[in-house]
N, C-alpha and C. Protein backbone atom coordinates (compact mmCIF):
# COMPACT_ATOMS: atom_id res chain seq x y z
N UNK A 1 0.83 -1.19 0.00
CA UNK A 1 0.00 0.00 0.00
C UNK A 1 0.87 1.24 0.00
N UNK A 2 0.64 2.24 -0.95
CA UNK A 2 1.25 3.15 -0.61
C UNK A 2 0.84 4.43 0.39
N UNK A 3 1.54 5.18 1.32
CA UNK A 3 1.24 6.08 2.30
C UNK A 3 1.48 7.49 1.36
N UNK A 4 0.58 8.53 1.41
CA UNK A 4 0.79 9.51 1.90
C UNK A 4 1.43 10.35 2.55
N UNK A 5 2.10 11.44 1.79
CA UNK A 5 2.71 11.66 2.48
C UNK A 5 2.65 13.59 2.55
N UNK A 6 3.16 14.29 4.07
CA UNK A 6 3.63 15.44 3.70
C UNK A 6 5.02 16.12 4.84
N UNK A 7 5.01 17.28 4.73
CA UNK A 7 6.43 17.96 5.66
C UNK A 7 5.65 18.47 6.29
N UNK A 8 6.25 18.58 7.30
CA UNK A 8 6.34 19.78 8.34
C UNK A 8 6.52 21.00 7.92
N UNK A 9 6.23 22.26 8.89
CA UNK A 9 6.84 23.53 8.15
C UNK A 9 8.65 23.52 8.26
N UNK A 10 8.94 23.25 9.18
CA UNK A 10 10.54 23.40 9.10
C UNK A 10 10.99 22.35 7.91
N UNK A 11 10.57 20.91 7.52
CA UNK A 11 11.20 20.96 6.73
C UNK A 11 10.75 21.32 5.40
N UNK A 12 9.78 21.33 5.62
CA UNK A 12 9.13 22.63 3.87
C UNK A 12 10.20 23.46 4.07
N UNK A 13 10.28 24.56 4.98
CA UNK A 13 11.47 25.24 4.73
C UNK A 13 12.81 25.27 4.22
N UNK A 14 13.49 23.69 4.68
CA UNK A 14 14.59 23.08 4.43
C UNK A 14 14.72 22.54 2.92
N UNK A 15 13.56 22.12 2.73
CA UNK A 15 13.22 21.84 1.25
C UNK A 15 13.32 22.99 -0.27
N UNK A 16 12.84 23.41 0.70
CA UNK A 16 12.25 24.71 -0.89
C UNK A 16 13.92 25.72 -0.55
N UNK A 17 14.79 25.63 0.98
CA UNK A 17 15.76 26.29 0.47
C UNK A 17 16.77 25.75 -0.38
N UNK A 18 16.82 23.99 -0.24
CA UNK A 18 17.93 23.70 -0.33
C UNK A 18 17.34 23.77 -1.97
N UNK A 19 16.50 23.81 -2.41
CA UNK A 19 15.61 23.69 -3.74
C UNK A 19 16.31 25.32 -4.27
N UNK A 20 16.28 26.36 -3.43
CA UNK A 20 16.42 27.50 -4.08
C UNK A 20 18.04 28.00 -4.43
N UNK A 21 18.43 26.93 -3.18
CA UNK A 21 19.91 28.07 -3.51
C UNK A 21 20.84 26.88 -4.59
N UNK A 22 20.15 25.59 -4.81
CA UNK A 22 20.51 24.57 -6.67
C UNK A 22 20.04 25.28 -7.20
N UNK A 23 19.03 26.22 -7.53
CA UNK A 23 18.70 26.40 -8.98
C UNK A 23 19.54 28.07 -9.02
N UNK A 24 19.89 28.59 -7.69
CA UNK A 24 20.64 29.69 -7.95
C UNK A 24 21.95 29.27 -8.77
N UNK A 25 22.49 28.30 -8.58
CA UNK A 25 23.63 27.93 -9.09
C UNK A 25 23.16 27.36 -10.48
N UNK A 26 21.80 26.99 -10.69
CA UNK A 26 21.66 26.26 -12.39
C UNK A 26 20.74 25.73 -12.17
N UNK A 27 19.19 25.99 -13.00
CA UNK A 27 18.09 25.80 -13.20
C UNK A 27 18.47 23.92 -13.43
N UNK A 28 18.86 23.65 -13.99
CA UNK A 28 19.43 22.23 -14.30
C UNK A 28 19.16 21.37 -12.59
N UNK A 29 20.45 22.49 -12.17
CA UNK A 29 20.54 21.47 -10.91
C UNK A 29 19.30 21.62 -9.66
N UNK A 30 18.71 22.48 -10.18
CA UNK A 30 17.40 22.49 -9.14
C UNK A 30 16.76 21.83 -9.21
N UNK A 31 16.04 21.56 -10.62
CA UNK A 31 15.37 20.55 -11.20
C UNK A 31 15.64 19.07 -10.92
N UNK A 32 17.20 18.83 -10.87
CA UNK A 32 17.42 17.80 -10.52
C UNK A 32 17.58 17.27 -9.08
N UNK A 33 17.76 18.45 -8.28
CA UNK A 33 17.52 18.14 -6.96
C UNK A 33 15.71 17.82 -6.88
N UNK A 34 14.69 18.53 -7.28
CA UNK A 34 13.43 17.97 -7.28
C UNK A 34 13.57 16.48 -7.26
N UNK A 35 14.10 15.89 -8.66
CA UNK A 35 13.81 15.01 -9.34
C UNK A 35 14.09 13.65 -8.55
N UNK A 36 15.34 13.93 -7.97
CA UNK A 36 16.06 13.01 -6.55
C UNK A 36 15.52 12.71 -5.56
N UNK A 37 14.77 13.87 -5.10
CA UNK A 37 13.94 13.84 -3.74
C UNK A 37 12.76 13.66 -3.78
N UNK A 38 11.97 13.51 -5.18
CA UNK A 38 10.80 13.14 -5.56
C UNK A 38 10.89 11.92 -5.76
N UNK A 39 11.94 11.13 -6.09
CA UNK A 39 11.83 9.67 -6.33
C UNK A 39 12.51 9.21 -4.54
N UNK A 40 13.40 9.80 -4.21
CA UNK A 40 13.10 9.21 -2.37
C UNK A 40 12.22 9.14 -2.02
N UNK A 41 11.29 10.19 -1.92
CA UNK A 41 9.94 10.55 -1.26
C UNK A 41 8.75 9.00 -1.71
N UNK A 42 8.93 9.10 -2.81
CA UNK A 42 8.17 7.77 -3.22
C UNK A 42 8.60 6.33 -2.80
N UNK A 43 10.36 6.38 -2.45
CA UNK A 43 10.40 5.15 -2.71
C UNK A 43 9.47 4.81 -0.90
N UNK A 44 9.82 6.14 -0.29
CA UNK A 44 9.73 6.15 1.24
C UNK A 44 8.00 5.79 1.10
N UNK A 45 7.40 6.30 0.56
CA UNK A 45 5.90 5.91 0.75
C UNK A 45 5.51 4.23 0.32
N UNK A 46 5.93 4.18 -0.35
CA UNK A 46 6.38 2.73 -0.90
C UNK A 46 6.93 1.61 0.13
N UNK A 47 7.73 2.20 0.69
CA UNK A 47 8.45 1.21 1.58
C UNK A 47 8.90 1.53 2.82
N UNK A 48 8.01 2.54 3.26
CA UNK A 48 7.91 3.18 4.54
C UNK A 48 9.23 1.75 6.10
N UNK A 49 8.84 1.06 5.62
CA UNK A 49 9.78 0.17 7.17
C UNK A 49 11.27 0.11 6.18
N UNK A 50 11.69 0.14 4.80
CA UNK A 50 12.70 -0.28 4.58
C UNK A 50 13.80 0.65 5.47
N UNK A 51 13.97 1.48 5.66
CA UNK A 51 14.91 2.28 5.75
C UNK A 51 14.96 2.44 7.11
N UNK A 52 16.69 2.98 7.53
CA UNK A 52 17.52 3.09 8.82
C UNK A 52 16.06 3.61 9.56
N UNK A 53 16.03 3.00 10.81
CA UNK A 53 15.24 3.93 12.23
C UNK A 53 16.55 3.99 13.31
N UNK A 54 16.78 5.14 13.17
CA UNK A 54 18.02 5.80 13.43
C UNK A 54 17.88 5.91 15.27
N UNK A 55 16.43 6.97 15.62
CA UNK A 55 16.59 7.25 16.41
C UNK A 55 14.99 7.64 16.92
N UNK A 56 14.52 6.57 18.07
CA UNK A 56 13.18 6.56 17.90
C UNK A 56 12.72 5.92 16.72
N UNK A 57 11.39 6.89 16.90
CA UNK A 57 10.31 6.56 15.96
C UNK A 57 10.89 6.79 14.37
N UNK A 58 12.24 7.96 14.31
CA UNK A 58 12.62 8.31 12.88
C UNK A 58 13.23 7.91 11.91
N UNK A 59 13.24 7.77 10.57
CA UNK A 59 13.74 6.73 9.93
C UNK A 59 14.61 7.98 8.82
N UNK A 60 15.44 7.55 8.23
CA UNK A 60 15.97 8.31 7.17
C UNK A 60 16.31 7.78 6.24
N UNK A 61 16.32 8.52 5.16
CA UNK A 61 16.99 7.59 3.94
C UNK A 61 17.99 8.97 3.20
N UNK A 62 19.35 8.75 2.67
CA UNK A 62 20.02 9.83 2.25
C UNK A 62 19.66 10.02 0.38
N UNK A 63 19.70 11.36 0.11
CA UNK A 63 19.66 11.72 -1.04
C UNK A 63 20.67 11.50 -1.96
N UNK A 64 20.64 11.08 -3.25
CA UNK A 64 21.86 10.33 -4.20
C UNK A 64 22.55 11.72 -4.78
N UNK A 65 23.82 11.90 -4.99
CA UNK A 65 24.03 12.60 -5.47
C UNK A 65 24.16 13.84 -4.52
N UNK A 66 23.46 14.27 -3.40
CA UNK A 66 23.46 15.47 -2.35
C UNK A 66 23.83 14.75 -1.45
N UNK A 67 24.03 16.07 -0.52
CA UNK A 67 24.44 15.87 0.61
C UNK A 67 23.06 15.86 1.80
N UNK A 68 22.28 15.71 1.59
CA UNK A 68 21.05 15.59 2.16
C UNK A 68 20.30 14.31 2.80
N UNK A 69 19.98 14.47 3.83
CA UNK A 69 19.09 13.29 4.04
C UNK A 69 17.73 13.88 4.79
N UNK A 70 16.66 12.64 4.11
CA UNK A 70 15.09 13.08 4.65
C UNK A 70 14.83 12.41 5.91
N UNK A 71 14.23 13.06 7.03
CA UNK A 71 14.11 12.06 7.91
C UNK A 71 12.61 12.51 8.03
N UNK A 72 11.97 10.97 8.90
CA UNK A 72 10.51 11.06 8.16
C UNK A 72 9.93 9.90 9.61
N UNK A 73 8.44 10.20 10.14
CA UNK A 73 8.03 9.26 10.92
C UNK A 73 6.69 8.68 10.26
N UNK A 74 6.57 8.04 11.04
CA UNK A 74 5.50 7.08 10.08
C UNK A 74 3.72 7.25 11.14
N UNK A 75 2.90 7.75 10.45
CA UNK A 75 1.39 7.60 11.36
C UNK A 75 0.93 6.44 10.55
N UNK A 76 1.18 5.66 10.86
CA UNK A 76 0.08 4.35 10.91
C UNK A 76 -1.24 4.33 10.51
N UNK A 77 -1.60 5.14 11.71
CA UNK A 77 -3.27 5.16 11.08
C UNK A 77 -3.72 5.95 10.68
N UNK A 78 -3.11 6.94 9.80
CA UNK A 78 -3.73 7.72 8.55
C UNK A 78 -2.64 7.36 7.39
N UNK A 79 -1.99 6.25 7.70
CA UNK A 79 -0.83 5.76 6.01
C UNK A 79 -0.54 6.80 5.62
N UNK A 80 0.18 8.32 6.67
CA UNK A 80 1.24 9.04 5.97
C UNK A 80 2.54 8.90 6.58
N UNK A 81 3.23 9.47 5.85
CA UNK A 81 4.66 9.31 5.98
C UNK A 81 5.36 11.40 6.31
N UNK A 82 4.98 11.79 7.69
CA UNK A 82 5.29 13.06 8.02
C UNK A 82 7.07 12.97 7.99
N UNK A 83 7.72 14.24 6.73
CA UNK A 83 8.73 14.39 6.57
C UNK A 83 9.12 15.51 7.71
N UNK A 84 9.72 15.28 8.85
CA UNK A 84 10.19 15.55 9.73
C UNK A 84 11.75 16.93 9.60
N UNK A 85 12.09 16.26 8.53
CA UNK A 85 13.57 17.21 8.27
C UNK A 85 14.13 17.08 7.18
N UNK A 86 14.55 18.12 6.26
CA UNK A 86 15.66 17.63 5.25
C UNK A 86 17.13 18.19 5.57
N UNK A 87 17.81 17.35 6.11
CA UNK A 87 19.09 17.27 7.38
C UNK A 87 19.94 17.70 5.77
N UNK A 88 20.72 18.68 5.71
CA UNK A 88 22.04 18.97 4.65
C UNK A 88 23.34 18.45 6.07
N UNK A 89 24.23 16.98 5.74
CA UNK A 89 25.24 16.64 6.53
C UNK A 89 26.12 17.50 7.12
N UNK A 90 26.43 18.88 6.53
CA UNK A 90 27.19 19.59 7.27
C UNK A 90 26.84 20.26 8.27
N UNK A 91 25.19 20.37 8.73
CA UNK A 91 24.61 20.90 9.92
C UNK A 91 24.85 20.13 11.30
N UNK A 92 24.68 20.66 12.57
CA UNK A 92 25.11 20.32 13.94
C UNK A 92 24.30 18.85 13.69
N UNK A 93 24.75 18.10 13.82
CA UNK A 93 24.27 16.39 14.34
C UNK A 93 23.32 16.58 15.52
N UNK A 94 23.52 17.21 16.37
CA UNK A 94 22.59 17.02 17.38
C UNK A 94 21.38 17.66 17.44
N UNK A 95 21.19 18.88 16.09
CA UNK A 95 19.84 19.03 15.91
C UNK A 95 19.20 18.22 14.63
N UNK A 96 19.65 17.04 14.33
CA UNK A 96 19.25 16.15 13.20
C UNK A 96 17.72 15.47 13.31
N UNK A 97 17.60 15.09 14.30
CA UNK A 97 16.06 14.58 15.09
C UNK A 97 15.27 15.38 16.05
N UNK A 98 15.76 16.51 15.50
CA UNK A 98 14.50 17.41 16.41
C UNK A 98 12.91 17.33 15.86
N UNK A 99 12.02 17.22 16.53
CA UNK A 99 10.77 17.06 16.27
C UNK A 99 9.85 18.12 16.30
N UNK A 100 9.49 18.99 15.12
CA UNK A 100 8.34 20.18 15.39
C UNK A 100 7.46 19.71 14.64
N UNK A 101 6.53 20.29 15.07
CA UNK A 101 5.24 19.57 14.39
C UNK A 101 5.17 20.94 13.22
């Protein structure tokens, strides 16, 4: 079955920047950052248990090609998949699993 899925506002935020400052550098590479994180995002709805549960309830899977990883919890009983963070690796580790709704 596939889940549903959406972000949080922080990582909507994290999203659409890391989205803005690729296509500042080349419409190309923005696009292709979409294109990467649109096929994670699916594989994650798809296969919501495959991937690392790192810490808690949170699971992540890293972006190909970026330096990015999505971290994402799972509601069960509405089959979505809430994207929690889009973590860029060079940020503090210890705010990687912070939880805002």
């Amino acid at each position: 079955m596939t889940y549903k899925y959406r972000f949080n506002p922080v990582a909507a935020y994290e999203y659409e920047d890391a989205y803005f400052w690729y296509s500042m550098i080349s419409d190309k590479l923005g696009d292709d950052f979409l294109k990467v994180s649109e096929e994670r995002i699916k594989l994650i709805c798809n296969y919501p248990y495959c991937y690392r549960n790192t810490y808690r309830s949170l699971r992540e899977i890293s972006l190909k090609k970026y330096p990015y990883t999505i971290i994402y919890d799972i509601d069960e009983q509405r089959k979505t998949i809430i994207i929690t963070a889009v973590y860029h690796h060079r940020r503090n580790p210890k705010r990687k699993y912070r939880r805002k709704k």
